[in-house]
C-alpha atoms as a PDB file:
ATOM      1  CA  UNK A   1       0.000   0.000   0.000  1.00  0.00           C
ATOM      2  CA  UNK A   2       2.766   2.625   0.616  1.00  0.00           C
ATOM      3  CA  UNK A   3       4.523   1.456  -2.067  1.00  0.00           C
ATOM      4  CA  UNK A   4       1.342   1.939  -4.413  1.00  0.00           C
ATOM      5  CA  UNK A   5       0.737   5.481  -2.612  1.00  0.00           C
ATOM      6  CA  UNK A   6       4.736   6.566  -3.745  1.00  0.00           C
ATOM      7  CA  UNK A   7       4.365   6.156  -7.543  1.00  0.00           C
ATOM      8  CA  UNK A   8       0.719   7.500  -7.570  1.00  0.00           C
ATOM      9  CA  UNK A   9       1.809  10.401  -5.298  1.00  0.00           C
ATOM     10  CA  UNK A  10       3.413  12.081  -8.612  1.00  0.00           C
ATOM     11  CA  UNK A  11       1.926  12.355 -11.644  1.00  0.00           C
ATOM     12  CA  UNK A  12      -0.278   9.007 -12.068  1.00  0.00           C
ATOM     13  CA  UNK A  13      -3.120   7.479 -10.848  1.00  0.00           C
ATOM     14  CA  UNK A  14      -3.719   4.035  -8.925  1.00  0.00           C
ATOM     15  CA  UNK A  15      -5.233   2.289 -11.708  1.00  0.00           C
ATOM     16  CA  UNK A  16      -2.264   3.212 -14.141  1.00  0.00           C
ATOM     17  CA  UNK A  17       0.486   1.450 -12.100  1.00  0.00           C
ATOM     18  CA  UNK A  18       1.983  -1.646 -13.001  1.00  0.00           C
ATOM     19  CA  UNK A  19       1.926  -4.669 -10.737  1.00  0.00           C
ATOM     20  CA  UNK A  20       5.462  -5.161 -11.230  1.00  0.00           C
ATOM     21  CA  UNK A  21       6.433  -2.073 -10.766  1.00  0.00           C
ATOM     22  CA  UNK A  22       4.824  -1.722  -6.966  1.00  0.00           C
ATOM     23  CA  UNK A  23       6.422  -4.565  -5.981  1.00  0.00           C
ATOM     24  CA  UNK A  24       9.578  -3.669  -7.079  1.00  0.00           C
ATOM     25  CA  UNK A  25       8.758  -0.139  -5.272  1.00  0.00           C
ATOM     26  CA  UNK A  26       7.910  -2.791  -1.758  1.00  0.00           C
ATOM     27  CA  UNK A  27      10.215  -4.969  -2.539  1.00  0.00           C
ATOM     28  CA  UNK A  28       8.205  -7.964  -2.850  1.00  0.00           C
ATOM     29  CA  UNK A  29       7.491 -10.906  -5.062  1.00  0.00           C
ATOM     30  CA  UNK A  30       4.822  -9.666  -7.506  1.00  0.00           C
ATOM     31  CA  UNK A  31       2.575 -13.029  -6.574  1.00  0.00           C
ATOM     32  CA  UNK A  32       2.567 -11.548  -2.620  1.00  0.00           C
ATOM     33  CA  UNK A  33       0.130  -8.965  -4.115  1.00  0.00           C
ATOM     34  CA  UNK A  34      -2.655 -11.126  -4.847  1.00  0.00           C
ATOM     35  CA  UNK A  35      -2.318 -12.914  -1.591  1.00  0.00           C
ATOM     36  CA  UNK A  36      -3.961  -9.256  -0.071  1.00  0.00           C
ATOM     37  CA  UNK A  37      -5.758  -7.766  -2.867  1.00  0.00           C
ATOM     38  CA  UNK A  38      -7.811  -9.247  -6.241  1.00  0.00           C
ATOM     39  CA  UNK A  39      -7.089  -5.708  -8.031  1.00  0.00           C
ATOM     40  CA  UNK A  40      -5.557  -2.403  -7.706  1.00  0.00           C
ATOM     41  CA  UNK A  41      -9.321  -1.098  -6.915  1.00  0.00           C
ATOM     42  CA  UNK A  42      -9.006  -3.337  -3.692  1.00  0.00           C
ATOM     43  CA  UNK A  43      -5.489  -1.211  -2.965  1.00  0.00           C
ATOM     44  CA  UNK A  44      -7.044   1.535  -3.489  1.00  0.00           C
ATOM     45  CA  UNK A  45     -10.329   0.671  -1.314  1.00  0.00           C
ATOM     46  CA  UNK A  46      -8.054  -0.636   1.710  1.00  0.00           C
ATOM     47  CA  UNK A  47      -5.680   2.279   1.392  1.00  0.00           C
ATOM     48  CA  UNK A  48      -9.088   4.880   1.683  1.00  0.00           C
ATOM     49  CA  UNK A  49     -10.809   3.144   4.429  1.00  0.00           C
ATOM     50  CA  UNK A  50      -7.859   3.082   6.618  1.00  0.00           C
ATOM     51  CA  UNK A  51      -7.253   6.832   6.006  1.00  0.00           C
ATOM     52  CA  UNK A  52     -11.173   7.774   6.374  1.00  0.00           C
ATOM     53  CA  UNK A  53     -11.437   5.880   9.584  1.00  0.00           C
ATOM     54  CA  UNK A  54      -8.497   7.679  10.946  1.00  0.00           C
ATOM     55  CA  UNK A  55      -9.831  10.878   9.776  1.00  0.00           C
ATOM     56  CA  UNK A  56     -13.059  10.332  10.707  1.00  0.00           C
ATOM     57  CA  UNK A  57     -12.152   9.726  14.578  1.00  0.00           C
ATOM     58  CA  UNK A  58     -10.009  11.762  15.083  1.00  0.00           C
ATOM     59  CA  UNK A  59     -11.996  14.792  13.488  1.00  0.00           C
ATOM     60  CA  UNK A  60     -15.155  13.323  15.744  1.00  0.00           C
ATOM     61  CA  UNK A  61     -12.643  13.011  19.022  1.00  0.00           C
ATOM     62  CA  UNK A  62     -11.303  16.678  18.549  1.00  0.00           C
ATOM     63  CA  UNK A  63     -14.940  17.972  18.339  1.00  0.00           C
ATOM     64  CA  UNK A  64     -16.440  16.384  21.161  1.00  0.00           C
ATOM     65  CA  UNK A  65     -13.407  15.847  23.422  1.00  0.00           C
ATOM     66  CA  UNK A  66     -13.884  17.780  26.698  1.00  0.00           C
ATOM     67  CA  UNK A  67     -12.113  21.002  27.365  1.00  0.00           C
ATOM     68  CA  UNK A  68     -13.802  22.259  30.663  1.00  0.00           C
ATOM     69  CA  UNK A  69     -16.934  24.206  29.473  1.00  0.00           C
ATOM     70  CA  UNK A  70     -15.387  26.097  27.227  1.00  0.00           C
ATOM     71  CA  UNK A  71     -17.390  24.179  24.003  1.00  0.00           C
ATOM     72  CA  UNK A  72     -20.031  22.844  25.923  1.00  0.00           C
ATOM     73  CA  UNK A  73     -22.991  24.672  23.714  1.00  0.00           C
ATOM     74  CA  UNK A  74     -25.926  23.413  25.229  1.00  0.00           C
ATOM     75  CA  UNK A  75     -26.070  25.744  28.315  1.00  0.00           C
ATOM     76  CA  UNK A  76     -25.236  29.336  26.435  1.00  0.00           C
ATOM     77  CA  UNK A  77     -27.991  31.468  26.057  1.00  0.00           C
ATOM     78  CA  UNK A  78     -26.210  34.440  25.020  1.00  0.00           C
ATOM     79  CA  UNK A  79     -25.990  34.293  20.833  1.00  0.00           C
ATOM     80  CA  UNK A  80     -22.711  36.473  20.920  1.00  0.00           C
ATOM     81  CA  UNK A  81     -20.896  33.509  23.791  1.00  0.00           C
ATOM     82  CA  UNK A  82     -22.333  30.865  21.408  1.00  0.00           C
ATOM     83  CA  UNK A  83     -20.542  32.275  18.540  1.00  0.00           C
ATOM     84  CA  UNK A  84     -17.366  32.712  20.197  1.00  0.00           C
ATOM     85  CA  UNK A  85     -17.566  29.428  21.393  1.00  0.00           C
ATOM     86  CA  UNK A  86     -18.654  27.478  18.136  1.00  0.00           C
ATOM     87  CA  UNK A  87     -15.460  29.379  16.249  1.00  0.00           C
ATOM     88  CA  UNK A  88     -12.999  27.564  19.313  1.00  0.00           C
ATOM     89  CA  UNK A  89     -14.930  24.404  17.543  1.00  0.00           C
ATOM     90  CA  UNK A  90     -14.561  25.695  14.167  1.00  0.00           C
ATOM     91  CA  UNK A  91     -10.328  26.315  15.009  1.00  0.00           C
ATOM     92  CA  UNK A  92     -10.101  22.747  16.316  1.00  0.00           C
ATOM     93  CA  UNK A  93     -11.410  20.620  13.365  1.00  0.00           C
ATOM     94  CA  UNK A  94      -9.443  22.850  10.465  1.00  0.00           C
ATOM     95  CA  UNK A  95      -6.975  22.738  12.698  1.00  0.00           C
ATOM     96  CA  UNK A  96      -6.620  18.993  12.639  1.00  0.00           C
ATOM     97  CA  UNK A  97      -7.497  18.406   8.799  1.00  0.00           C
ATOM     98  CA  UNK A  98      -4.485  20.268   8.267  1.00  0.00           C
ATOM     99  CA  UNK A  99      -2.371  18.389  10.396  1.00  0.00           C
ATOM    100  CA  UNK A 100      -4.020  15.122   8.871  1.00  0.00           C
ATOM    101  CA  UNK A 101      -3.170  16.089   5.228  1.00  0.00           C
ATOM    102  CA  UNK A 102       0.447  16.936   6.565  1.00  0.00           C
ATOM    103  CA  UNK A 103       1.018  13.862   7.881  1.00  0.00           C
ATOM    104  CA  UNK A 104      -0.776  11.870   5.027  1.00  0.00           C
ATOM    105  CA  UNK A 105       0.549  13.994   2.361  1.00  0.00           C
ATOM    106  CA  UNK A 106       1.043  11.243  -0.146  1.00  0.00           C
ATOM    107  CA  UNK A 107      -2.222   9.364   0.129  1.00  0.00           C
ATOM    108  CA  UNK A 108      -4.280  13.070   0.158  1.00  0.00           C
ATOM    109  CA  UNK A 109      -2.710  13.753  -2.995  1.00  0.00           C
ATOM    110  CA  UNK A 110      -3.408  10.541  -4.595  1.00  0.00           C
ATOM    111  CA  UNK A 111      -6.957  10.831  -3.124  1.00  0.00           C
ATOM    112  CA  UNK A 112      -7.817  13.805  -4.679  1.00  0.00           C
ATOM    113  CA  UNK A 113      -6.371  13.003  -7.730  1.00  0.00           C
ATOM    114  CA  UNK A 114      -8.511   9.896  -8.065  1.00  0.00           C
ATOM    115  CA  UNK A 115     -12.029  12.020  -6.890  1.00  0.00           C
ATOM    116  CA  UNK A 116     -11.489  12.612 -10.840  1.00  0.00           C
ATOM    117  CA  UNK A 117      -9.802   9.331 -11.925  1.00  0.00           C
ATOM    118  CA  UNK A 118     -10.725   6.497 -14.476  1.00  0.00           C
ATOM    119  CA  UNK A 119     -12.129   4.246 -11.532  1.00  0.00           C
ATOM    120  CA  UNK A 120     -15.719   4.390 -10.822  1.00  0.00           C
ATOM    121  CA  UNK A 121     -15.161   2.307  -7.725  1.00  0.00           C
ATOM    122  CA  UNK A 122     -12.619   4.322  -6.168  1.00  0.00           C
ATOM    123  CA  UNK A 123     -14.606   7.818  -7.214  1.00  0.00           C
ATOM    124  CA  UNK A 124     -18.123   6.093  -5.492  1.00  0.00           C
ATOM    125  CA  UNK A 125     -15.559   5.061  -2.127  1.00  0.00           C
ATOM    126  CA  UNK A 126     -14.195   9.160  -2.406  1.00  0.00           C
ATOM    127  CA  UNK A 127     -17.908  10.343  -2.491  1.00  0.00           C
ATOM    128  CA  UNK A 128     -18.663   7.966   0.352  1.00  0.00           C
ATOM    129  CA  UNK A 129     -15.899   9.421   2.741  1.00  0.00           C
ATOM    130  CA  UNK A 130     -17.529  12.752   1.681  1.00  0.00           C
ATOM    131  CA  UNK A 131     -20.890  12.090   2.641  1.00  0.00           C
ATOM    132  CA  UNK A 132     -19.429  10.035   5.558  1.00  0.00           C
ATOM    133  CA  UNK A 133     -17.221  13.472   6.689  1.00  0.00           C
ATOM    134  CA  UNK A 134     -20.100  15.384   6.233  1.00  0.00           C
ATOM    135  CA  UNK A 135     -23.054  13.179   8.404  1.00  0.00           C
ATOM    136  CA  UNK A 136     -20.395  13.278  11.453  1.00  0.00           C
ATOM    137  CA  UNK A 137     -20.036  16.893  11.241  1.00  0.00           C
ATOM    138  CA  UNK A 138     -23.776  17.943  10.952  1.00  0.00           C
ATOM    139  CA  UNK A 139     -24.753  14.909  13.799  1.00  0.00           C
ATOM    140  CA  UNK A 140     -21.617  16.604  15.908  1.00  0.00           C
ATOM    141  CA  UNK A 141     -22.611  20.352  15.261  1.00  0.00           C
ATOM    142  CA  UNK A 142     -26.575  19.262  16.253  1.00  0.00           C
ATOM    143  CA  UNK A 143     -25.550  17.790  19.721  1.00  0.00           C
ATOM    144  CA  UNK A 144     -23.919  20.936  20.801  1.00  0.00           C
ATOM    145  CA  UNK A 145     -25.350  23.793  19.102  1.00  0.00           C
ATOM    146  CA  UNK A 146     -28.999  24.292  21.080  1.00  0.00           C
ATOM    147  CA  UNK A 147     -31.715  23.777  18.141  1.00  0.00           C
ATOM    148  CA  UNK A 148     -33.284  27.355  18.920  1.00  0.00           C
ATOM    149  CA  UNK A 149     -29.816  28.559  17.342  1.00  0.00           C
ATOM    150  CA  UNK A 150     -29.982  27.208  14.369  1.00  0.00           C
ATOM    151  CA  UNK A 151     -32.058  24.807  11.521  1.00  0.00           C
ATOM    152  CA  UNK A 152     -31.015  20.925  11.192  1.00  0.00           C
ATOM    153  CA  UNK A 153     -31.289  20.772   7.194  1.00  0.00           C
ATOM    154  CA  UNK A 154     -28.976  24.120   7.028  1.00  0.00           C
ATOM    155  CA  UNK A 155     -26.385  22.544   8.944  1.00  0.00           C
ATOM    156  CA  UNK A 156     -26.772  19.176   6.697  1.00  0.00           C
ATOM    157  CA  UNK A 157     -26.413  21.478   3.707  1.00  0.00           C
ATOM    158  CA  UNK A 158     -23.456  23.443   5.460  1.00  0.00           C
ATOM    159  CA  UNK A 159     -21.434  20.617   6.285  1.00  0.00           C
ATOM    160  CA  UNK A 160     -21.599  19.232   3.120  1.00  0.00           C
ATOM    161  CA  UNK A 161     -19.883  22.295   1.525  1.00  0.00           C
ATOM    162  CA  UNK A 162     -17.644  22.481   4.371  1.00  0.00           C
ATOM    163  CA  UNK A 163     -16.069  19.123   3.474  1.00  0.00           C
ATOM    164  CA  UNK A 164     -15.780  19.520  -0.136  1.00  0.00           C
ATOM    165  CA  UNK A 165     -14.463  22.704  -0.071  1.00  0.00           C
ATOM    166  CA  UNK A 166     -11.887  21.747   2.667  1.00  0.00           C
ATOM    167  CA  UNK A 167     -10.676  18.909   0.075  1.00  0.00           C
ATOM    168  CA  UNK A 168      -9.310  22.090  -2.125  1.00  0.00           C
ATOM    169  CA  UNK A 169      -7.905  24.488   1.128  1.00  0.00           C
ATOM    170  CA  UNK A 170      -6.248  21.393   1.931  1.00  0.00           C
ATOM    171  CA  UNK A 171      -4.824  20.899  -1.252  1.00  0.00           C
ATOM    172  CA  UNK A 172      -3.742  24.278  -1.056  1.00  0.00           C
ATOM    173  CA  UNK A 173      -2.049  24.205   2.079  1.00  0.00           C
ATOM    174  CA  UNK A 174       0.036  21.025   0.819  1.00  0.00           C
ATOM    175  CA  UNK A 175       0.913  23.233  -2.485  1.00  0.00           C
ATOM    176  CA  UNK A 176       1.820  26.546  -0.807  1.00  0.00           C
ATOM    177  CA  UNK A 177       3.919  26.048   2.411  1.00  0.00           C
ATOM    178  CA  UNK A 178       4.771  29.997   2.301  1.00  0.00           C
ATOM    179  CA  UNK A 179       0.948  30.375   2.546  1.00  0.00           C
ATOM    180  CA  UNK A 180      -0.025  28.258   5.297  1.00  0.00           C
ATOM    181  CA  UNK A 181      -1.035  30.141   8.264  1.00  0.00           C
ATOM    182  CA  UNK A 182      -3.205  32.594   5.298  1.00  0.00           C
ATOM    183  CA  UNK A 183      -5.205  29.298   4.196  1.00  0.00           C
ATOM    184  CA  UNK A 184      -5.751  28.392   7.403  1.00  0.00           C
ATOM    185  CA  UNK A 185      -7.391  31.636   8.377  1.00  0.00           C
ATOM    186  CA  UNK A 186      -9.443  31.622   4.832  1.00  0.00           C
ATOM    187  CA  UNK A 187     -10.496  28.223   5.982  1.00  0.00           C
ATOM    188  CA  UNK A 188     -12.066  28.742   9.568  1.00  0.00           C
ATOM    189  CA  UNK A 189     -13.559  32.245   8.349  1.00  0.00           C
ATOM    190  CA  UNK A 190     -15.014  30.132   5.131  1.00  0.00           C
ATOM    191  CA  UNK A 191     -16.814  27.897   7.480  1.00  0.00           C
ATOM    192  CA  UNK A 192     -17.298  30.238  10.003  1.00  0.00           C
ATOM    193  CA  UNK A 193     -19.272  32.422   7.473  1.00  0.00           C
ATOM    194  CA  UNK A 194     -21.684  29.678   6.732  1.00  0.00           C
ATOM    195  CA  UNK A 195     -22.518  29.371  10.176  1.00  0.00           C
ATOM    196  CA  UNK A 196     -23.120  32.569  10.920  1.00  0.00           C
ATOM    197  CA  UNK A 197     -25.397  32.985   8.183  1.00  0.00           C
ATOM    198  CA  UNK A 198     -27.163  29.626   8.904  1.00  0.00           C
ATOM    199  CA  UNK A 199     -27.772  31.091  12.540  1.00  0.00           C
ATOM    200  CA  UNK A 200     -29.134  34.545  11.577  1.00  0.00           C
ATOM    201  CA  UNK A 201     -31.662  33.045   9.791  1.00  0.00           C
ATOM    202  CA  UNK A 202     -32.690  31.474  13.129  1.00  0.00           C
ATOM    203  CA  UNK A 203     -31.616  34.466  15.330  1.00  0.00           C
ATOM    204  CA  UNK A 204     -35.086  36.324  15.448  1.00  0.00           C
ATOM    205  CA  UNK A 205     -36.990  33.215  16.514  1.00  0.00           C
ATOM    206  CA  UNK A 206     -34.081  31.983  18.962  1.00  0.00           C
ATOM    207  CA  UNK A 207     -33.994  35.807  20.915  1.00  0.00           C
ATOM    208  CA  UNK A 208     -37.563  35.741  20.931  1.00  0.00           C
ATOM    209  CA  UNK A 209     -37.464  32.407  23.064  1.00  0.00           C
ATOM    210  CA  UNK A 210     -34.579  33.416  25.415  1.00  0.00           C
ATOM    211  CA  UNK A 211     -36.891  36.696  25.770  1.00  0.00           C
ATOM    212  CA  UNK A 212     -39.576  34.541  27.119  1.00  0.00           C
END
C-alpha cells in the first residue's frame, strides 16, 4: 500500500500502475500482491478506508473531546458567547485536517487526484468518505449547538460544503507552504461564514425564546 501510494503520489493514478512495478517499489514478489488484494481497486479501497477511519475519529474526538466548558454549547444562552464558542470548535477541526493532510501527504494527494480518476469504484468510495465526513459533522454540530440557534437541514447542507471545499484548502495548504497560516485563516472564516449565516436566519426566533 505505501509502495502503491509513492508512484501515484506524482503524476499518475492508482489504476495506471503496473503490478510489477509496486512490488519492485515494496520490494516484494509480484505473486505476494494477490495474496492481499484481487485488483488495484481493492489497494485503493483498503488504502481509503484506513485513512477515512483515521480521519473520521479523530476529526469526531477533537470535536467532542472535553475542554472544561469552554465548548459545551448546550447551556449558552447568550448568541454572541455561542458564537465565540462554536469558532474555538470551528479552530479545532481545520486545525486537525491540516495536520491530517500533513502527515498523510502522499495518500491526500493521490486521493484527490482519483475524486477525478478512471475508476468508478474508487470515485463512489471518495464520495462515500464525503458524505461520511459530512453526516459526522452535521450529527456533531446538532448535539452541541442548542436547536433554537440554528435549523437541522442548514447545517446538513453546510457541512456538506464544508467538506468539499476543505478537500481544495487542503490541497492548497500542501501546495503553498509559504501560505499556510493565510489558508488556514481563509479556511475557519469560510466555514465560520456559513454558520453565521445559517444562525441569523434562526436568530429572530431563537432571541424571541430566550426573551420569554
Amino acid at each position: 500500500m505505501a509502495a502503491a501510494l509513492q508512484l501515484a503520489a506524482t503524476t499518475r493514478s492508482l489504476a495506471s500502475l503496473g503490478l510489477r512495478e509496486v512490488a519492485r517499489q515494496a520490494g516484494l514478489n509480484p505473486n505476494t500482491f494477490y495474496r492481499h488484494f484481487k485488483s488495484f481497486d481493492d489497494l485503493g479501497l483498503a488504502v481509503i478506508e484506513a485513512l477515512a477511519g483515521e480521519l473520521r475519529q479523530g476529526l469526531r474526538e477533537r470535536r467532542r473531546r472535553p475542554m472544561g466548558d469552554a465548548l459545551r454549547l448546550d447551556d449558552v444562552r447568550d448568541p454572541l458567547e455561542l458564537m465565540r464558542r462554536a469558532e474555538a470548535i470551528v479552530e479545532e477541526s481545520v486545525a486537525l485536517v491540516l495536520e491530517f493532510v500533513t502527515e498523510h501527504q502522499q495518500a491526500y494527494v493521490v486521493g484527490i487526484r482519483e475524486l477525478h480518476g478512471t475508476s468508478p469504484v474508487l470515485r463512489a468510495a471518495l464520495r462515500t468518505v464525503f458524505d461520511d465526513l459530512a453526516r459526522d459533522m452535521a450529527e456533531d454540530v446538532l448535539e452541541i449547538v442548542p436547536p433554537q440557534f440554528v435549523d437541522a437541514d442548514a447545517v446538513h447542507g453546510i457541512a456538506t460544503v464544508v467538506i468539499r471545499e476543505m478537500a481544495f484548502y487542503s490541497l492548497d495548504y500542501l501546495e503553498q507552504p509559504q501560505r499556510r497560516e493565510q489558508i488556514r485563516i481563509e479556511a475557519q472564516r469560510f466555514i465560520l461564514m456559513l454558520l453565521w449565516g445559517a444562525m441569523a436566519m434562526r436568530m429572530p426566533q431563537a432571541l424571541r425564546a430566550l426573551a420569554r
